[in-house]
N, C-alpha and C. Protein backbone atom coordinates (compact mmCIF):
# COMPACT_ATOMS: atom_id res chain seq x y z
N UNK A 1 29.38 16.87 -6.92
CA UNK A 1 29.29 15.98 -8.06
C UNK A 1 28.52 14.71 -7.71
N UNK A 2 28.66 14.26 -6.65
CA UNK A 2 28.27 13.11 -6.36
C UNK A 2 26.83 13.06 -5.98
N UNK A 3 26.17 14.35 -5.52
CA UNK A 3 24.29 14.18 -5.82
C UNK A 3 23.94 14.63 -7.35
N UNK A 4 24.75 14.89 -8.18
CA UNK A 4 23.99 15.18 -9.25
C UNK A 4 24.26 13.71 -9.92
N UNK A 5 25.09 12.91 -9.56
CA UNK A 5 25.22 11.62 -10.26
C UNK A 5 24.26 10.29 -9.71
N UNK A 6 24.09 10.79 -8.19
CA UNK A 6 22.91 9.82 -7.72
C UNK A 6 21.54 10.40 -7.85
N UNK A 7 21.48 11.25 -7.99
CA UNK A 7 20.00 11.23 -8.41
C UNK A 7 19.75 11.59 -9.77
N UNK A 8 20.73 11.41 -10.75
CA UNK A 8 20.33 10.65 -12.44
C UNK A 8 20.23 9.39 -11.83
N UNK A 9 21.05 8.64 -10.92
CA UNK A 9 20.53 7.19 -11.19
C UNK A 9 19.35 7.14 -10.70
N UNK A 10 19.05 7.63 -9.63
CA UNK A 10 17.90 7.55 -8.81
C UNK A 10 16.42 7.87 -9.96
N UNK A 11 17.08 8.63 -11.17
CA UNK A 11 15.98 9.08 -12.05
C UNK A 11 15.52 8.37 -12.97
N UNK A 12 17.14 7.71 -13.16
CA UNK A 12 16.96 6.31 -14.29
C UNK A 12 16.53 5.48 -14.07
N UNK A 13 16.44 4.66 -12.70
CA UNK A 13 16.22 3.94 -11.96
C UNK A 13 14.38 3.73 -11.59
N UNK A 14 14.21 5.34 -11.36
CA UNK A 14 12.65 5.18 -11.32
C UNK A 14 11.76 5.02 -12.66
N UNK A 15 12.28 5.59 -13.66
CA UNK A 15 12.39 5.46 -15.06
C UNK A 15 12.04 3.88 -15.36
N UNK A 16 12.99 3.38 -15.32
CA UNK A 16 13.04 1.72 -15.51
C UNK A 16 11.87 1.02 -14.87
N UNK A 17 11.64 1.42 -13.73
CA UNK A 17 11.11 0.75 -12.91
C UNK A 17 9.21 1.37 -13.70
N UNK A 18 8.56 2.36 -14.31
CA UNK A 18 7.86 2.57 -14.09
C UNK A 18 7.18 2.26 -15.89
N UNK A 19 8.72 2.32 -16.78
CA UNK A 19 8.51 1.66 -17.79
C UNK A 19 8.47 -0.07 -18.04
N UNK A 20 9.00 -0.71 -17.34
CA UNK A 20 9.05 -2.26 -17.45
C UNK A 20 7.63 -2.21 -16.48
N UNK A 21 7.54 -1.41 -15.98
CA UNK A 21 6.06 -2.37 -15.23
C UNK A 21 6.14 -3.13 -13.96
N UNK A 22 7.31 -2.65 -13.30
CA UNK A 22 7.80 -3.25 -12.10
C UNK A 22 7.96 -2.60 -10.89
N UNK A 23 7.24 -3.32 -9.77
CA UNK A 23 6.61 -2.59 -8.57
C UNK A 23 7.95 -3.42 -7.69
N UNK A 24 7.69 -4.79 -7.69
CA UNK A 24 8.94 -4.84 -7.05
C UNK A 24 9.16 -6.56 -7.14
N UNK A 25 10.57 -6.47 -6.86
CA UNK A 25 10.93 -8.17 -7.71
C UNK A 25 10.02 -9.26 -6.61
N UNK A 26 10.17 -10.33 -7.27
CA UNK A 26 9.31 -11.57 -6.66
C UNK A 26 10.72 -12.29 -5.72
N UNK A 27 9.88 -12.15 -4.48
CA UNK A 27 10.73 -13.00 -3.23
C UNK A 27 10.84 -14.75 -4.06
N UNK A 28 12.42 -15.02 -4.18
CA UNK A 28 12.43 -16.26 -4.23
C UNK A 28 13.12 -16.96 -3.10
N UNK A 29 12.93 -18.36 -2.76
CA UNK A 29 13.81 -18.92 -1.94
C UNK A 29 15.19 -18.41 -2.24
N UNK A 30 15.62 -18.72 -0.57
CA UNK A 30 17.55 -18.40 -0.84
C UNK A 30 17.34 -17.44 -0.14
N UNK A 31 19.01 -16.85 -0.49
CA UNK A 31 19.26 -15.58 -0.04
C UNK A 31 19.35 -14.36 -1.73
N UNK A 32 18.46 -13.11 -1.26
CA UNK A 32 18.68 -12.80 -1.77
C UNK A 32 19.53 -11.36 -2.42
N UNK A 33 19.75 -11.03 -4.10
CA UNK A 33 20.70 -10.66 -4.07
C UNK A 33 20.79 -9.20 -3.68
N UNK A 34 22.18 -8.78 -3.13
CA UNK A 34 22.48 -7.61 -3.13
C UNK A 34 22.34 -6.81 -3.74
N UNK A 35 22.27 -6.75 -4.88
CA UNK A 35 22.24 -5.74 -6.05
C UNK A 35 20.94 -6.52 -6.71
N UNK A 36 19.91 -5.51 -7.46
CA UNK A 36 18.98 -6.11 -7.80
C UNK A 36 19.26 -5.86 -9.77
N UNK A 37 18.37 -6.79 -10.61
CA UNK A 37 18.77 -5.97 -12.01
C UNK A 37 18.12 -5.16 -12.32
N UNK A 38 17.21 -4.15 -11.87
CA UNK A 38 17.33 -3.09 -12.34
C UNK A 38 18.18 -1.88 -11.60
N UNK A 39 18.84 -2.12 -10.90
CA UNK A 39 19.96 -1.36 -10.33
C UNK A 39 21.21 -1.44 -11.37
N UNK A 40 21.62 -2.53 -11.71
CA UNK A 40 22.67 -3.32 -12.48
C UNK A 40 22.55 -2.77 -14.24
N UNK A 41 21.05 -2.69 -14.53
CA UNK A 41 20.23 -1.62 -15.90
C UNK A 41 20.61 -0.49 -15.06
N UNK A 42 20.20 0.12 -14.44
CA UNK A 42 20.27 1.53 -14.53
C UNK A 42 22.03 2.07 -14.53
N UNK A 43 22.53 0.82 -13.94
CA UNK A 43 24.10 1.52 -13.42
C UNK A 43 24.57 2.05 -14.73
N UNK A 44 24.42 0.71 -15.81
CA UNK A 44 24.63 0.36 -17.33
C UNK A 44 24.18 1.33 -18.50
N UNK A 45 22.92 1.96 -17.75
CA UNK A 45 22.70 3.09 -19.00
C UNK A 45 23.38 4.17 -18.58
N UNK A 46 23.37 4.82 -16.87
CA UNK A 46 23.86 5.28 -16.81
C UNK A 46 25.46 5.57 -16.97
N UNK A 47 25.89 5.08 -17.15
CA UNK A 47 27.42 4.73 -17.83
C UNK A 47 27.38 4.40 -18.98
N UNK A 48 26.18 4.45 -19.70
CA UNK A 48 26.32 5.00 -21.50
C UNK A 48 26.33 6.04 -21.19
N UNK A 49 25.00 7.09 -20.90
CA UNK A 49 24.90 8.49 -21.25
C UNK A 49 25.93 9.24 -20.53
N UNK A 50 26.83 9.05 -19.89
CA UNK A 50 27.62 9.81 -19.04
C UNK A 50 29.30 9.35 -19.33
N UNK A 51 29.12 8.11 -20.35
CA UNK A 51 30.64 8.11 -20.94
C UNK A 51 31.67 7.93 -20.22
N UNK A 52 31.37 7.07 -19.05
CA UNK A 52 32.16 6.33 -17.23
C UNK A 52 32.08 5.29 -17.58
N UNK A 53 33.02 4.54 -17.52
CA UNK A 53 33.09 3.16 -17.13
C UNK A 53 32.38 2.80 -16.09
N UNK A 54 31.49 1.58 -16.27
CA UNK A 54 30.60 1.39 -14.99
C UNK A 54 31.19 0.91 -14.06
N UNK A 55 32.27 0.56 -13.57
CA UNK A 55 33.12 0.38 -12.11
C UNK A 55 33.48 1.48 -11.78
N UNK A 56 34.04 2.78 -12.36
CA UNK A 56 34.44 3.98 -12.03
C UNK A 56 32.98 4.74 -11.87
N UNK A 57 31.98 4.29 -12.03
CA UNK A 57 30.73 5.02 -12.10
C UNK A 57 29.91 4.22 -10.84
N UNK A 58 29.85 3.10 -10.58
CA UNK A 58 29.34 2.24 -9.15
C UNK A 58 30.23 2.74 -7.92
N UNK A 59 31.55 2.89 -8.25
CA UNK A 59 32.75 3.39 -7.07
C UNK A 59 32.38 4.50 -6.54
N UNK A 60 32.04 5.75 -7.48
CA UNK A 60 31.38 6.76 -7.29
C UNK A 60 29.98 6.75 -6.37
N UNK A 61 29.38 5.89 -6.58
CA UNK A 61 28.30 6.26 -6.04
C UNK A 61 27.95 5.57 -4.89
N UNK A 62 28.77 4.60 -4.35
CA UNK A 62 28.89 3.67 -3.50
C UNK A 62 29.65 4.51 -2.56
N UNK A 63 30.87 5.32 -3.15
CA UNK A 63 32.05 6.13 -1.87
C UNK A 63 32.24 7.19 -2.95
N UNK A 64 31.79 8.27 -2.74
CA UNK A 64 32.28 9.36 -4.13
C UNK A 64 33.36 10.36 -3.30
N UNK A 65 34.00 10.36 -2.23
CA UNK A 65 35.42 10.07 -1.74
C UNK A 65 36.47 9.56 -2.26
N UNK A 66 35.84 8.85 -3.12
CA UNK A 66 37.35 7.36 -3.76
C UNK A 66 37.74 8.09 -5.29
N UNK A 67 36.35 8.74 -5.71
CA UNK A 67 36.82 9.16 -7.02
C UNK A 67 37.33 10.61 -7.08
């Protein structure tokens, strides 16, 4: 279960990335973040079309052991 759920994100994800027009985010001062937003978009659609709560759907794909 858990590669057919990471690589929809991985699909949505490239998806996003190739429709917004985005190669890759702009380095700002600081530290930066862990999670980027189009990771944070993709988690989000993906947890529309798949009808998961997106913490039960990030848990999954972070440790898909836990679920």
């Amino acid at each position: 279960m858990k590669n057919h759920i990471y690589s929809l994100y991985q699909t949505v994800l490239k998806s996003l990335t190739f429709y917004l027009g985005v190669d890759q985010e702009k380095k700002k001062a600081g530290r930066p973040p862990k999670v980027s937003d189009l990771q944070l978009c993709a988690s989000f659609i993906l947890s529309y079309i798949t009808n998961t709560p997106v913490f039960t759907l990030a848990k999954s794909l972070i440790d898909p052991k836990s679920v």
